[in-house]
Protein backbone atom coordinates (compact mmCIF):
# COMPACT_ATOMS: atom_id res chain seq x y z
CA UNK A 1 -2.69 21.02 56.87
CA UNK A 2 -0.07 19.02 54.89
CA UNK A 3 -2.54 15.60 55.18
CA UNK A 4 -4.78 17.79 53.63
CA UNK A 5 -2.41 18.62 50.90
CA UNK A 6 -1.55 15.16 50.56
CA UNK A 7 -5.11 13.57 50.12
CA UNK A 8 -5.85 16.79 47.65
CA UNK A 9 -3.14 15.77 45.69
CA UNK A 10 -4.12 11.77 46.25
CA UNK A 11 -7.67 12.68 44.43
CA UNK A 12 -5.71 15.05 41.85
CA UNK A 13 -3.86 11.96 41.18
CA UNK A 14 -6.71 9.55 41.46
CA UNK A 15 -8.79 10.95 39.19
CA UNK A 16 -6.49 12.89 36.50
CA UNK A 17 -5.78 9.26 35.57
CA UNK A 18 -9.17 8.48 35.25
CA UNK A 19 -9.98 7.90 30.79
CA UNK A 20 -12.99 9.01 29.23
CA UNK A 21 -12.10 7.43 26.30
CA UNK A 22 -14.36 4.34 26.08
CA UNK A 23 -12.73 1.19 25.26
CA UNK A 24 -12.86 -0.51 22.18
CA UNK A 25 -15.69 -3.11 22.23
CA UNK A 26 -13.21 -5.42 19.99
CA UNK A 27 -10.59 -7.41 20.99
CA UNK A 28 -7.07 -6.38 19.00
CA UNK A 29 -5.73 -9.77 19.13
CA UNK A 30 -8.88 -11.29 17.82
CA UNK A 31 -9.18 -8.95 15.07
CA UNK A 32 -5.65 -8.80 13.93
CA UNK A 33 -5.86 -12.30 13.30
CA UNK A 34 -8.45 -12.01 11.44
CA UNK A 35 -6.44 -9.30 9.36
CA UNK A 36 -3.47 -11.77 9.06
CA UNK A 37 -6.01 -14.49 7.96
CA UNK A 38 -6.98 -12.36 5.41
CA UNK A 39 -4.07 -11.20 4.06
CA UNK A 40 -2.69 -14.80 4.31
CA UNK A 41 -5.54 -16.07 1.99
CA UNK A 42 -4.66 -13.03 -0.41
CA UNK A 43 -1.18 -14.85 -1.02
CA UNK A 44 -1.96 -18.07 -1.29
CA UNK A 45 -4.86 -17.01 -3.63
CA UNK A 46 -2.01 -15.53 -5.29
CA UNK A 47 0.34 -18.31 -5.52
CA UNK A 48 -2.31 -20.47 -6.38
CA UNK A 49 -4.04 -18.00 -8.99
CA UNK A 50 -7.56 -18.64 -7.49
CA UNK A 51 -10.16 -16.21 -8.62
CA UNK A 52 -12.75 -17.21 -6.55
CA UNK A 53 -10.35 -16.95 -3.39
CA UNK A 54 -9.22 -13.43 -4.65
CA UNK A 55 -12.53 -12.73 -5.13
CA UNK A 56 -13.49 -13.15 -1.68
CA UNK A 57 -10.79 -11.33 -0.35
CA UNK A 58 -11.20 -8.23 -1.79
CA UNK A 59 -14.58 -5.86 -1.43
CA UNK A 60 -17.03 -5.83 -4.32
CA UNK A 61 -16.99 -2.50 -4.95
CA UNK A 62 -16.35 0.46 -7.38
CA UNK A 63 -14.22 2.26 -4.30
CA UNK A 64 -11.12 -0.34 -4.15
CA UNK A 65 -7.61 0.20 -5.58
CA UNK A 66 -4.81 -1.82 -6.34
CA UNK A 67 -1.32 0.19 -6.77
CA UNK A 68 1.13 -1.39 -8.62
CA UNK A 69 5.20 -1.03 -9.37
CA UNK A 70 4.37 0.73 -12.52
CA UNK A 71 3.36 4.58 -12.04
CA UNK A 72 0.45 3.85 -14.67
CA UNK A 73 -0.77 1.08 -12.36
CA UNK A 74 -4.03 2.45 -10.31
CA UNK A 75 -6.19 0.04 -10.66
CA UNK A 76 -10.09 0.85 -9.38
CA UNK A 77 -12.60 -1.28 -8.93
CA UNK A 78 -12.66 -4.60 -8.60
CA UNK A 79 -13.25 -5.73 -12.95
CA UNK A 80 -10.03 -3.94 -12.95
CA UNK A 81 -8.15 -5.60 -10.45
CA UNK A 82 -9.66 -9.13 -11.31
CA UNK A 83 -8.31 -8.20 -15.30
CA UNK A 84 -5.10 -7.23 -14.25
CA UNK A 85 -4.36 -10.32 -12.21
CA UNK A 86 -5.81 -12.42 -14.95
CA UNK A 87 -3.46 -11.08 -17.04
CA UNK A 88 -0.74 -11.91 -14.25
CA UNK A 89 -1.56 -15.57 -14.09
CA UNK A 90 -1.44 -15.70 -17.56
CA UNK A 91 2.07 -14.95 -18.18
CA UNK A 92 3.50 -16.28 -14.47
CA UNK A 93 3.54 -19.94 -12.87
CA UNK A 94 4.61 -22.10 -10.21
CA UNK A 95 4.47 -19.06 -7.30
CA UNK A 96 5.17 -18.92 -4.20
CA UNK A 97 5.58 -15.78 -1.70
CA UNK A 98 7.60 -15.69 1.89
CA UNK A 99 6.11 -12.96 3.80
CA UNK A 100 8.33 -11.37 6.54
CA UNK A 101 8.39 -8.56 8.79
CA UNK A 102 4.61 -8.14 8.57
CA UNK A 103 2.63 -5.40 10.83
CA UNK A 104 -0.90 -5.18 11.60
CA UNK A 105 -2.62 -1.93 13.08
CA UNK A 106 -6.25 -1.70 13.70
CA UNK A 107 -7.85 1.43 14.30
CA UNK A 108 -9.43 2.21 17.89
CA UNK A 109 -12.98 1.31 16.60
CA UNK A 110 -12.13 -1.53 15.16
CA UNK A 111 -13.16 -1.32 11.36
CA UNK A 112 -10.06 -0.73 9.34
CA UNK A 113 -6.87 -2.42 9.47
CA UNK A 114 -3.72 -1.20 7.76
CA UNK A 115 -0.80 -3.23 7.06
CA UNK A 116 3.08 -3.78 5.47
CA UNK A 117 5.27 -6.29 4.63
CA UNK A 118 8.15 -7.71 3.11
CA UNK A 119 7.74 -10.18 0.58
CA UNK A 120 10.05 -12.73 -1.67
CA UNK A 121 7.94 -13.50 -4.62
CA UNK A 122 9.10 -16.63 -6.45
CA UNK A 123 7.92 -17.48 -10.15
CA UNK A 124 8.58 -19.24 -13.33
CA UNK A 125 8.13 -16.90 -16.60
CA UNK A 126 9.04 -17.77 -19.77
CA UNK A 127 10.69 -21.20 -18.59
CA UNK A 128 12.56 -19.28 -16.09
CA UNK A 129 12.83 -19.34 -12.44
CA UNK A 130 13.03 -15.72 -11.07
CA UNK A 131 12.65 -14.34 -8.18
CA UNK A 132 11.90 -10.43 -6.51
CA UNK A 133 13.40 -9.72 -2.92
CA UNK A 134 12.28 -7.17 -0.66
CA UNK A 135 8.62 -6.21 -2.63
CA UNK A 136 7.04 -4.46 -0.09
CA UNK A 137 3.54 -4.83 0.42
CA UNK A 138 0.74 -2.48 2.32
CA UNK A 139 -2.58 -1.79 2.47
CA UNK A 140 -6.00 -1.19 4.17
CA UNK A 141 -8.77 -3.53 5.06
CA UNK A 142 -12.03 -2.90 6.02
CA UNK A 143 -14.18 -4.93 8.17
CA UNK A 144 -17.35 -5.43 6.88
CA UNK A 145 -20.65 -7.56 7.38
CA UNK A 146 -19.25 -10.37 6.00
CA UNK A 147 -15.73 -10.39 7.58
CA UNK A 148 -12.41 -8.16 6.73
CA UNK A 149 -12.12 -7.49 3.12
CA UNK A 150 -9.27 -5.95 1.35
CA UNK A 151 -9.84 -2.08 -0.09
CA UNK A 152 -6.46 -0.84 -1.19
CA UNK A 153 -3.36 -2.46 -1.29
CA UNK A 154 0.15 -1.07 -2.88
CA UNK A 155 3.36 -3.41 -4.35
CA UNK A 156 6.34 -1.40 -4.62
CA UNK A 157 9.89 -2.27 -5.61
CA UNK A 158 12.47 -1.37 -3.82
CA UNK A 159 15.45 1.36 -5.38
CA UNK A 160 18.75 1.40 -4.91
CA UNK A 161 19.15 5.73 -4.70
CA UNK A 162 22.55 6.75 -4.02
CA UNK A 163 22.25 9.91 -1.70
CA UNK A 164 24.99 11.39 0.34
CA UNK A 165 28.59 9.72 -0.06
């Protein structure tokens, strides 16, 4: 009697571990670096104010947002996003952007990505070197037929809020 107890709770065992979730067709590492690829060519298109690169990293459609530091900036669409950093490599120069503590997440089927991280953002402006600390980055990337493409990203500052003490 007590074998049979054992092997009943054996299968019990056996199969309660068993997953019907399928598994992803995709491979995570493959695909995050694809994210961090893309989100690598998003700051060097940046830092080198390329269009064409920015252009390509970004969906073409009516659906994407950009969220700036300013609480009017909600940028839709990618005219608007294109205008607004047009207006941004007009005024800045000579930048460059250290990206640390980034994370990547990809969702279990594999089509969006979501992602943060802490940026230094180095520039000259008016003949003077300046330079933002702790700019925190995040955002959402789809993949699409032609590759991961950026469809929402927010820049936010970082405030000093004195709570408690």
């Amino acid at each position: 009697m007590k074998g049979r107890v054992y092997i009943l709770l054996l299968l019990i065992c056996i199969f309660g571990s068993c997953n019907n979730t399928p598994s992803p067709t995709f491979s995570d590492v493959d695909e995050i670096s694809k994210v961090e690829d893309l989100i690598e060519r998003y700051v060097i298109a940046g830092e080198n104010e390329d269009f064409a690169m920015m252009e390509r990293v970004w969906a073409d459609d009516d659906q994407i947002m950009l969220i700036g530091t300013d609480s009017h900036e909600k940028l839709l669409g990618w005219p608007s996003i294109k205008n607004a950093f047009g207006k941004q490599f007009g005024l800045i120069s000579d930048t460059y952007i250290a990206v640390d503590n980034q994370l990547i997440r990809i969702n279990s089927t594999g089509n969006t990505a979501w992602f943060s991280q802490v940026m230094k953002y180095n520039f000259m402006y008016d003949s003077i070197a300046r330079a933002f600390e702790g700019l925190r980055l995040t955002g959402v990337a789809e993949k699409r037929e032609d590759g991961w493409k950026l469809v929402q990203v927010h820049l936010s500052v970082p405030a000093q809020i004195n709570i408690g003490k």
